[in-house]
Structures are given as structure tokens and as C-alpha cells.
Protein backbone atom coordinates (compact mmCIF):
# COMPACT_ATOMS: atom_id res chain seq x y z
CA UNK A 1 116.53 96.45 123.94
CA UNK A 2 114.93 98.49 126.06
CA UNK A 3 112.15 96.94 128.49
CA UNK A 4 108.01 98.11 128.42
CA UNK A 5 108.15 99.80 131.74
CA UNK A 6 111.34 101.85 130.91
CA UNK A 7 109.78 102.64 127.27
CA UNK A 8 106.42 103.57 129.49
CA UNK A 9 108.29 105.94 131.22
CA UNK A 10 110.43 107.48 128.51
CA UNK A 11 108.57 107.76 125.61
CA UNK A 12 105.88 110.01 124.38
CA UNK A 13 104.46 110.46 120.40
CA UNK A 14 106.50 111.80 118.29
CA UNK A 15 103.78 112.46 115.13
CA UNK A 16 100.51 113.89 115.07
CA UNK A 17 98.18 111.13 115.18
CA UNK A 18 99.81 108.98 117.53
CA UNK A 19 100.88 106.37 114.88
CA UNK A 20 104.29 105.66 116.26
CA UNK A 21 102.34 104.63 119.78
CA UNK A 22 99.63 102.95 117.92
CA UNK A 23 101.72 100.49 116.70
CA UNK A 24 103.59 99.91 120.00
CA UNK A 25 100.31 99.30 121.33
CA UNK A 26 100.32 96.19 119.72
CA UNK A 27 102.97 95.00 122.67
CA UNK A 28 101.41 96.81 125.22
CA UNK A 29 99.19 94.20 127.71
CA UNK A 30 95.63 96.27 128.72
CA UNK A 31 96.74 96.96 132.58
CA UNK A 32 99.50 99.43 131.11
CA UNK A 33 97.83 101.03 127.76
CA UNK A 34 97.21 103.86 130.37
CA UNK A 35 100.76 104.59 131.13
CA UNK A 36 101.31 105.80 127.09
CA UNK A 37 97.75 107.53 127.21
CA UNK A 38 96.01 105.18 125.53
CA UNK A 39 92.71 102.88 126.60
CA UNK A 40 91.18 99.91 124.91
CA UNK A 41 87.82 100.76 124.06
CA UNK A 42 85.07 97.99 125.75
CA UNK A 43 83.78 96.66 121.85
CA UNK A 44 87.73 95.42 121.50
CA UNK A 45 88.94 94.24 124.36
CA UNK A 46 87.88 90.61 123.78
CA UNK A 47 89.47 90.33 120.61
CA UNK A 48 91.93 92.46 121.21
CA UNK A 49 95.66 90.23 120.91
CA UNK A 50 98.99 91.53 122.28
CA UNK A 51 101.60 90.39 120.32
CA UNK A 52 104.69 89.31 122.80
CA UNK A 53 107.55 91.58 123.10
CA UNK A 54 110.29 90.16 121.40
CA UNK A 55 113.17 91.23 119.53
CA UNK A 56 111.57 88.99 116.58
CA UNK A 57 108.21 90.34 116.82
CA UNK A 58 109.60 94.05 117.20
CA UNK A 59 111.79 93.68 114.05
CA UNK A 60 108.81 91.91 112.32
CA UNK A 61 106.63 94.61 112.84
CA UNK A 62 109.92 97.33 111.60
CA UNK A 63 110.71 95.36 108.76
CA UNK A 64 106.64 96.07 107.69
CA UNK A 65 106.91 99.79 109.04
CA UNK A 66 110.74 100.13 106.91
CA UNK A 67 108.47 99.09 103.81
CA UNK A 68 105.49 101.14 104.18
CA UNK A 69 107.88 103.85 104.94
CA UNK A 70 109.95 103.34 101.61
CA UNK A 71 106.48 103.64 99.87
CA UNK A 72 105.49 106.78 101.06
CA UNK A 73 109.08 108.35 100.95
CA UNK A 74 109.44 106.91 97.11
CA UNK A 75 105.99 108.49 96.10
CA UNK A 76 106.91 111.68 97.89
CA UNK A 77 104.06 111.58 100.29
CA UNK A 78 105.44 114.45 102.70
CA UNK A 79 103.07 113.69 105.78
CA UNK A 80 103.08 109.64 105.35
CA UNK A 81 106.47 109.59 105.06
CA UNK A 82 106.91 111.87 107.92
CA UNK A 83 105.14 110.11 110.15
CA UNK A 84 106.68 107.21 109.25
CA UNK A 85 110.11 107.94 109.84
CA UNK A 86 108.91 108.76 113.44
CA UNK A 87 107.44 105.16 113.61
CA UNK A 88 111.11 103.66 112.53
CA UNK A 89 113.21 106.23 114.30
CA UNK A 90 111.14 104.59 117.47
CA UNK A 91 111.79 100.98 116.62
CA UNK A 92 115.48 102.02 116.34
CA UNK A 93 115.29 103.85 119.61
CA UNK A 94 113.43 100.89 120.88
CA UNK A 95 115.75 98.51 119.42
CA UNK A 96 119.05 100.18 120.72
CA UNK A 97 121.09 98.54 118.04
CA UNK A 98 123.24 101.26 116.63
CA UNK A 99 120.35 103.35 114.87
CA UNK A 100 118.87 104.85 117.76
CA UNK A 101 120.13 108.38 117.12
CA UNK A 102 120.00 108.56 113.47
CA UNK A 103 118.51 111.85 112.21
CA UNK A 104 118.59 112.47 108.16
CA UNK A 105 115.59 113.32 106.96
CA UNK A 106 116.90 114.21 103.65
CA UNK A 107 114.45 112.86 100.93
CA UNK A 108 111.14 112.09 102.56
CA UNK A 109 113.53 110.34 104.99
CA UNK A 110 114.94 107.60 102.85
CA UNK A 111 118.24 107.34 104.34
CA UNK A 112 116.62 106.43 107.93
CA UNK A 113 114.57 103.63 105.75
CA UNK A 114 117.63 102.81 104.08
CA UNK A 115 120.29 102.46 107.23
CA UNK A 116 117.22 100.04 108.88
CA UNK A 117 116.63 98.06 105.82
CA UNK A 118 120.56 97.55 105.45
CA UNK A 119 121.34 96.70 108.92
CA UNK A 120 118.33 94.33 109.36
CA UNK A 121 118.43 93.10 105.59
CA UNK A 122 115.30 94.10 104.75
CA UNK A 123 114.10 94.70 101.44
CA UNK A 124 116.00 98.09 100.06
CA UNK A 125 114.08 99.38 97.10
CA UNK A 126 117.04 101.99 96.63
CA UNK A 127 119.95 99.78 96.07
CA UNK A 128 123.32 101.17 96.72
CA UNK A 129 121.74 104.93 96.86
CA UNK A 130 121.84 106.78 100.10
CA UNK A 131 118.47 108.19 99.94
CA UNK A 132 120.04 111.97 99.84
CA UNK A 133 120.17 112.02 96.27
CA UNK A 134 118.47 114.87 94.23
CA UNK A 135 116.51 112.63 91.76
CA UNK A 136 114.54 111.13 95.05
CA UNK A 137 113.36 114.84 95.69
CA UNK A 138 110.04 116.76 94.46
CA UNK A 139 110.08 117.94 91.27
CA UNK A 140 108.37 121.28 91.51
């Protein structure tokens, strides 16, 4: 897994509202927000809580991003989805467990969604599809 500083110095957003470092934020302690861009406005920073980084907390917070992610792709919401296969393909990247370099986006990017849920046993709304089937795709 890789470590905060090398993350700091590797990483930039991949999406265009900065969702995918929003939620890394999360793990981020205030003295090195600055490093990804980011700042902790004065009205939070008392209640602001970083969550430890952990393995566990990192695949707690993917298992809830694999999820919102199957929503979005399964509803055929083009940007959320989008955006959220950024936020998973950076856990994986993260994570450096065998996923890092996935890069199907077929389907609103349900076979990203699917390959995390699997290897992580997450929930899989799709069952034993791969995500690149034709029934998953808009039906203009």
C-alpha cells in the first residue's frame, strides 16, 4: 500500500470536481492538505476528524465508493459514474493489490466496480455478469 507522502507526491485529480481527492482527504492530517492542493477552511478545522490510514479504513471507505459507484453505473448516470470509477480506480492504485491498472470502462464502468467488489467481497449487484454486457448499456 502505498504511503501518504509517496501518494502526496504522485497523485493529482483525476475528475472534474476533485471527488477522488476529496475523499482521500479524509486521511490526510491538516499540516499536509496543502501538498494535494487542498486547505481546511477555519469554520471546520475543529471538527474536522482524520480518519487513520489503514488498509481497513481505506477498504471501508472503497467498499462505500464500489457501491455508490454500482448505483450510478446501474442507473446509467454518465458523469456520476464517471467520476466514480476515478474514485475506485484510485483506491486500487492506492491499494496496490492487483487492480491498480485496470482500465474497462465499458458500461458506465461496471467491470472496474465489479473486479473491486469480487476481489474484496463486496456486495456485487451484477452477479456472475462482467459489466460489458449490452443490456447494462443506454437504450437510446
Amino acid at each position: 500500500m502505498k504511503t501518504l507522502d509517496q501518494i502526496a507526491q504522485l497523485y493529482t485529480s483525476k475528475t472534474i470536481d476533485a471527488r477522488d481527492i476529496h475523499r482521500l482527504a479524509r486521511f490526510i492530517p491538516d499540516d499536509m492538505l496543502f501538498r494535494l492542493g487542498l486547505e481546511v477552511k477555519e469554520d471546520f478545522k475543529e471538527n474536522r476528524e482524520v480518519l487513520e490510514f489503514t488498509r481497513e479504513n481505506v477498504l471501508k471507505q472503497l467498499e462505500k465508493d464500489v457501491a455508490f459507484g454500482f448505483e450510478k453505473a446501474l442507473g446509467q448516470r454518465g458523469i456520476s459514474s464517471s467520476l466514480m470509477y476515478s474514485v475506485v480506480k484510485m483506491w486500487n492504485w492506492i491499494l496496490e493489490e492487483g487492480l491498480e491498472d485496470f482500465e474497462s470502462y465499458a458500461q458506465y464502468g461496471l467491470p472496474l466496480f465489479k473486479a473491486t467488489a469480487v476481489k474484496y467481497n463486496f456486495d456485487n449487484p451484477i452477479g456472475d455478469d462482467y459489466g460489458d454486457e449490452e443490456h447494462y448499456a443506454c437504450g437510446y
